[in-house]
N, C-alpha and C. Protein backbone atom coordinates (compact mmCIF):
# COMPACT_ATOMS: atom_id res chain seq x y z
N UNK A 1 169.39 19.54 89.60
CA UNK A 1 169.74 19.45 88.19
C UNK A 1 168.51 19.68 87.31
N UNK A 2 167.61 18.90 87.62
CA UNK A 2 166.08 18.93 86.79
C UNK A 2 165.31 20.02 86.93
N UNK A 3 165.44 21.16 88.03
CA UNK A 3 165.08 21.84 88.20
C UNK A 3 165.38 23.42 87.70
N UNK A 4 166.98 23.29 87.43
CA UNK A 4 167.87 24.42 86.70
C UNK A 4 167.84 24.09 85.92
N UNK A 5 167.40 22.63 85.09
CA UNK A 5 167.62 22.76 83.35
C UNK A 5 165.55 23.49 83.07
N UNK A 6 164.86 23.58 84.18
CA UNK A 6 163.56 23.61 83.61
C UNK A 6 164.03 25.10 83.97
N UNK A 7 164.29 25.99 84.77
CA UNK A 7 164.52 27.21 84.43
C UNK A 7 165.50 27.93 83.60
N UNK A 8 166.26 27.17 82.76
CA UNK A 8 167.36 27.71 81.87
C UNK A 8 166.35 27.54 80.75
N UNK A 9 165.69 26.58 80.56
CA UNK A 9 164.77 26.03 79.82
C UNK A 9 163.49 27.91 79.62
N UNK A 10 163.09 28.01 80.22
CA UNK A 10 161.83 29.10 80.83
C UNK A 10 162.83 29.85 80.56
N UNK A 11 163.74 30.67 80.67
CA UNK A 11 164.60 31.57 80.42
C UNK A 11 165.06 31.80 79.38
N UNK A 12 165.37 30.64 78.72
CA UNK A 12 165.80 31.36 77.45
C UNK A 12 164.69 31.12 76.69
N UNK A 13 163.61 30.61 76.92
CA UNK A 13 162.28 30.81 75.87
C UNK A 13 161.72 32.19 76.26
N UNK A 14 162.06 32.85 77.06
CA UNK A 14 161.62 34.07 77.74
C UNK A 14 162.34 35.28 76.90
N UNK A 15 163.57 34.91 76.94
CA UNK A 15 164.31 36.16 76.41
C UNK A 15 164.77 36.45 75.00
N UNK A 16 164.19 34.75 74.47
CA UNK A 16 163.88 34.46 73.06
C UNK A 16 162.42 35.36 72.42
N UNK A 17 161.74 35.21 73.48
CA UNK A 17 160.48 36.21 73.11
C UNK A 17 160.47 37.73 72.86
N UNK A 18 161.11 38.30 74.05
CA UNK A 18 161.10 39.45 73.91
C UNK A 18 162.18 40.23 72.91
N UNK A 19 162.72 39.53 72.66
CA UNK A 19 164.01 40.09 71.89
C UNK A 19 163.27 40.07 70.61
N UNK A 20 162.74 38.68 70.47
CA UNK A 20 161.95 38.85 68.61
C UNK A 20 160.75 39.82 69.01
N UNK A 21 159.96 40.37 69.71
CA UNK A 21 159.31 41.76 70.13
C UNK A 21 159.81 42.97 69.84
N UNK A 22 161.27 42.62 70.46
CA UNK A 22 162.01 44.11 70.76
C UNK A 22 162.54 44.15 69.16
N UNK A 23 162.90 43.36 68.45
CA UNK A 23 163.49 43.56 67.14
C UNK A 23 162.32 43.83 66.20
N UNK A 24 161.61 43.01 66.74
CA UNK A 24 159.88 43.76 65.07
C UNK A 24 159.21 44.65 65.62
N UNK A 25 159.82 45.07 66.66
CA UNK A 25 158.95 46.96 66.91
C UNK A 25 159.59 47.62 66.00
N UNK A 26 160.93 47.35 65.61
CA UNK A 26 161.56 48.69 64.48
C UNK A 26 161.03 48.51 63.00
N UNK A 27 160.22 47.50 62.80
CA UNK A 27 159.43 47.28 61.38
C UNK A 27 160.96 47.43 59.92
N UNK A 28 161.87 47.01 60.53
CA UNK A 28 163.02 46.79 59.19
C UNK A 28 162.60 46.08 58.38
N UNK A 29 162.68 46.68 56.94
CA UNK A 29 161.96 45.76 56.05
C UNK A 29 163.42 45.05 55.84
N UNK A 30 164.29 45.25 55.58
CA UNK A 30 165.71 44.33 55.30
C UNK A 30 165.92 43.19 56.11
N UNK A 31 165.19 42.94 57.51
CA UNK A 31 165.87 41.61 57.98
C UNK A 31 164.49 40.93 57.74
N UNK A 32 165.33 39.58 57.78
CA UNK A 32 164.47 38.88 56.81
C UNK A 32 163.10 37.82 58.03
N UNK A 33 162.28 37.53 57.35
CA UNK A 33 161.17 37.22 58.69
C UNK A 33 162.12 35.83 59.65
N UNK A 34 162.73 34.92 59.01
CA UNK A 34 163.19 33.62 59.73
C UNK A 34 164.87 34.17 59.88
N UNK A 35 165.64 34.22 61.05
CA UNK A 35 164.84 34.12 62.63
C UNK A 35 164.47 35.31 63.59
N UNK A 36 164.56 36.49 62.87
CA UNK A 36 164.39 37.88 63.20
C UNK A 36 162.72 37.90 63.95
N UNK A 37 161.36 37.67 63.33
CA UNK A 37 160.36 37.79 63.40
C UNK A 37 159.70 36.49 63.96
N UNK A 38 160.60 35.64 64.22
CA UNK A 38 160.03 34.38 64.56
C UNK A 38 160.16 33.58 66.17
N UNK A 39 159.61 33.61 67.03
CA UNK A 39 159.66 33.49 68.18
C UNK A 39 160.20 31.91 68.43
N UNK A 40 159.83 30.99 67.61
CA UNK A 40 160.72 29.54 68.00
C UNK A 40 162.17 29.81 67.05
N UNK A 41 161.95 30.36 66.15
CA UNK A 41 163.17 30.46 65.44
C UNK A 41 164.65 30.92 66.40
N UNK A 42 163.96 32.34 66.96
CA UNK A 42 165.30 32.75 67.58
C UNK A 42 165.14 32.17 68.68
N UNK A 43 164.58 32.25 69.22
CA UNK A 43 165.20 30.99 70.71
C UNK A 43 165.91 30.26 70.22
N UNK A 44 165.42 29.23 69.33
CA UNK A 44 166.01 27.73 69.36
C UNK A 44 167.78 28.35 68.55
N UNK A 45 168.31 29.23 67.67
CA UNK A 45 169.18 29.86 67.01
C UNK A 45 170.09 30.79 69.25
N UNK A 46 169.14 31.25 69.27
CA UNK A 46 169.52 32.29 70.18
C UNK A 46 170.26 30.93 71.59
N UNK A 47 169.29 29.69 71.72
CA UNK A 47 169.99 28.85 72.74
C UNK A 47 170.93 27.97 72.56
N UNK A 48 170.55 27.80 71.22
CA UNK A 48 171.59 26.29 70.73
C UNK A 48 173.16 26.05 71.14
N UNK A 49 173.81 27.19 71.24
CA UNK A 49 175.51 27.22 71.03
C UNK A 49 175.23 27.24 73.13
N UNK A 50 174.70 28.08 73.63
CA UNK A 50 174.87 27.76 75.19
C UNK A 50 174.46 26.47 75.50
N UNK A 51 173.54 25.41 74.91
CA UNK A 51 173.12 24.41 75.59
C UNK A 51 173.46 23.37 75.10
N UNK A 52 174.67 23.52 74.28
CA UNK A 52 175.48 22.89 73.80
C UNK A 52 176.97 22.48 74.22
N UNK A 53 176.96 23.93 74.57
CA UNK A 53 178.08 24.19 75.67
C UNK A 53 178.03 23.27 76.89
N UNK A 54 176.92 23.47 77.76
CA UNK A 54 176.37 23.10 79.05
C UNK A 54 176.51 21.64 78.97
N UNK A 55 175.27 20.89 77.82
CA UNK A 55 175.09 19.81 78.09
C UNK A 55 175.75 18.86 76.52
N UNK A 56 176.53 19.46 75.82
CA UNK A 56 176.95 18.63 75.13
C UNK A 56 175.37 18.57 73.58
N UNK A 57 175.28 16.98 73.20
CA UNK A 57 174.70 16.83 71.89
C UNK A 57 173.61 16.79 72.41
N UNK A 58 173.11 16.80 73.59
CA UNK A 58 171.43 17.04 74.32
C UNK A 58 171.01 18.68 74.85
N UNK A 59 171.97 19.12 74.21
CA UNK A 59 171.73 20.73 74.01
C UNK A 59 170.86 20.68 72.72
N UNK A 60 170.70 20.21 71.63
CA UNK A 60 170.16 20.67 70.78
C UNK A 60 168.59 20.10 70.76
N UNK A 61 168.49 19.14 72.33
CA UNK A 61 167.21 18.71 72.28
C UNK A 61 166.83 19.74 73.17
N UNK A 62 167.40 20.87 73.73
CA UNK A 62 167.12 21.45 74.76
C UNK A 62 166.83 22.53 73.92
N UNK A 63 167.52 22.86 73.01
CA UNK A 63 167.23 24.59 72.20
C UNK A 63 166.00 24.03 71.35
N UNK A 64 165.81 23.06 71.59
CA UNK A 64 164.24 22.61 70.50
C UNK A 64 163.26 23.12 71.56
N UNK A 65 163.60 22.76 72.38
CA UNK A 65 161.79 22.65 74.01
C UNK A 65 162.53 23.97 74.09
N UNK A 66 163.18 24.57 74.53
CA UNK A 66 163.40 26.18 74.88
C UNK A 66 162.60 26.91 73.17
N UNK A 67 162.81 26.56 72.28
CA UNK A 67 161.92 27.27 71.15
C UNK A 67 160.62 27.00 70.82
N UNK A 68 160.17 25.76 71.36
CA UNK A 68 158.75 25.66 71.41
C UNK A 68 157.89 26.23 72.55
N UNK A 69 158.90 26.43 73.52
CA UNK A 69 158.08 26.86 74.99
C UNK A 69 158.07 28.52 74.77
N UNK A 70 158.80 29.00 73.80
CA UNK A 70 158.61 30.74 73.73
C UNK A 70 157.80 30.53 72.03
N UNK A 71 157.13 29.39 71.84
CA UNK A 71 156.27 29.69 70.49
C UNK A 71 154.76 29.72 71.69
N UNK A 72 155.03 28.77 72.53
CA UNK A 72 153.66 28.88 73.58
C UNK A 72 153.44 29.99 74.36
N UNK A 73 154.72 30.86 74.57
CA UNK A 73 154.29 31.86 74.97
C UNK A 73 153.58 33.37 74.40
N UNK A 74 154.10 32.76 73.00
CA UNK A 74 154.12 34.13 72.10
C UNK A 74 152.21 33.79 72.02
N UNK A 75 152.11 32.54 72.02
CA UNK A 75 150.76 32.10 71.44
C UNK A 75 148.99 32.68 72.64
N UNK A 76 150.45 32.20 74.05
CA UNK A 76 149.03 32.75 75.20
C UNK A 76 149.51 33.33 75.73
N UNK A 77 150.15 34.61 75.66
CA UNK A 77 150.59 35.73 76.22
C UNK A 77 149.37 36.78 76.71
């Protein structure tokens, strides 16, 4: 159990990263910087409704550490 929530955890801070990468390579000035350009933003937006799903009202403590763990990655990448 502790072990699949720490890789769902790593996963979606992972794919929270690259996606806010893959979206500010196109330099759109129309979308707006929060949560388009923001690496805890969209994770924590991008995990919330699945880990909510999963684990109920301790999903939203989970899309918090899944958005801080892809702000640490963006930080020592």
């Amino acid at each position: 159990m502790i072990f699949t929530l720490l890789i769902q955890l790593l996963g979606f801070a992972c794919v929270g990263h690259l996606l806010t990468d893959f979206i500010s390579s196109f330099d759109l000035p129309e979308l707006p910087d929060k949560p388009f350009r923001c690496d805890m933003c969209m994770t924590t937006w991008l995990s919330l409704v699945p880990f909510m799903l999963m684990y109920g009202a301790s999903g939203i403590l989970y899309a918090a550490i899944s958005g801080v763990l892809s702000n640490y990655i963006y930080k020592y990448k």
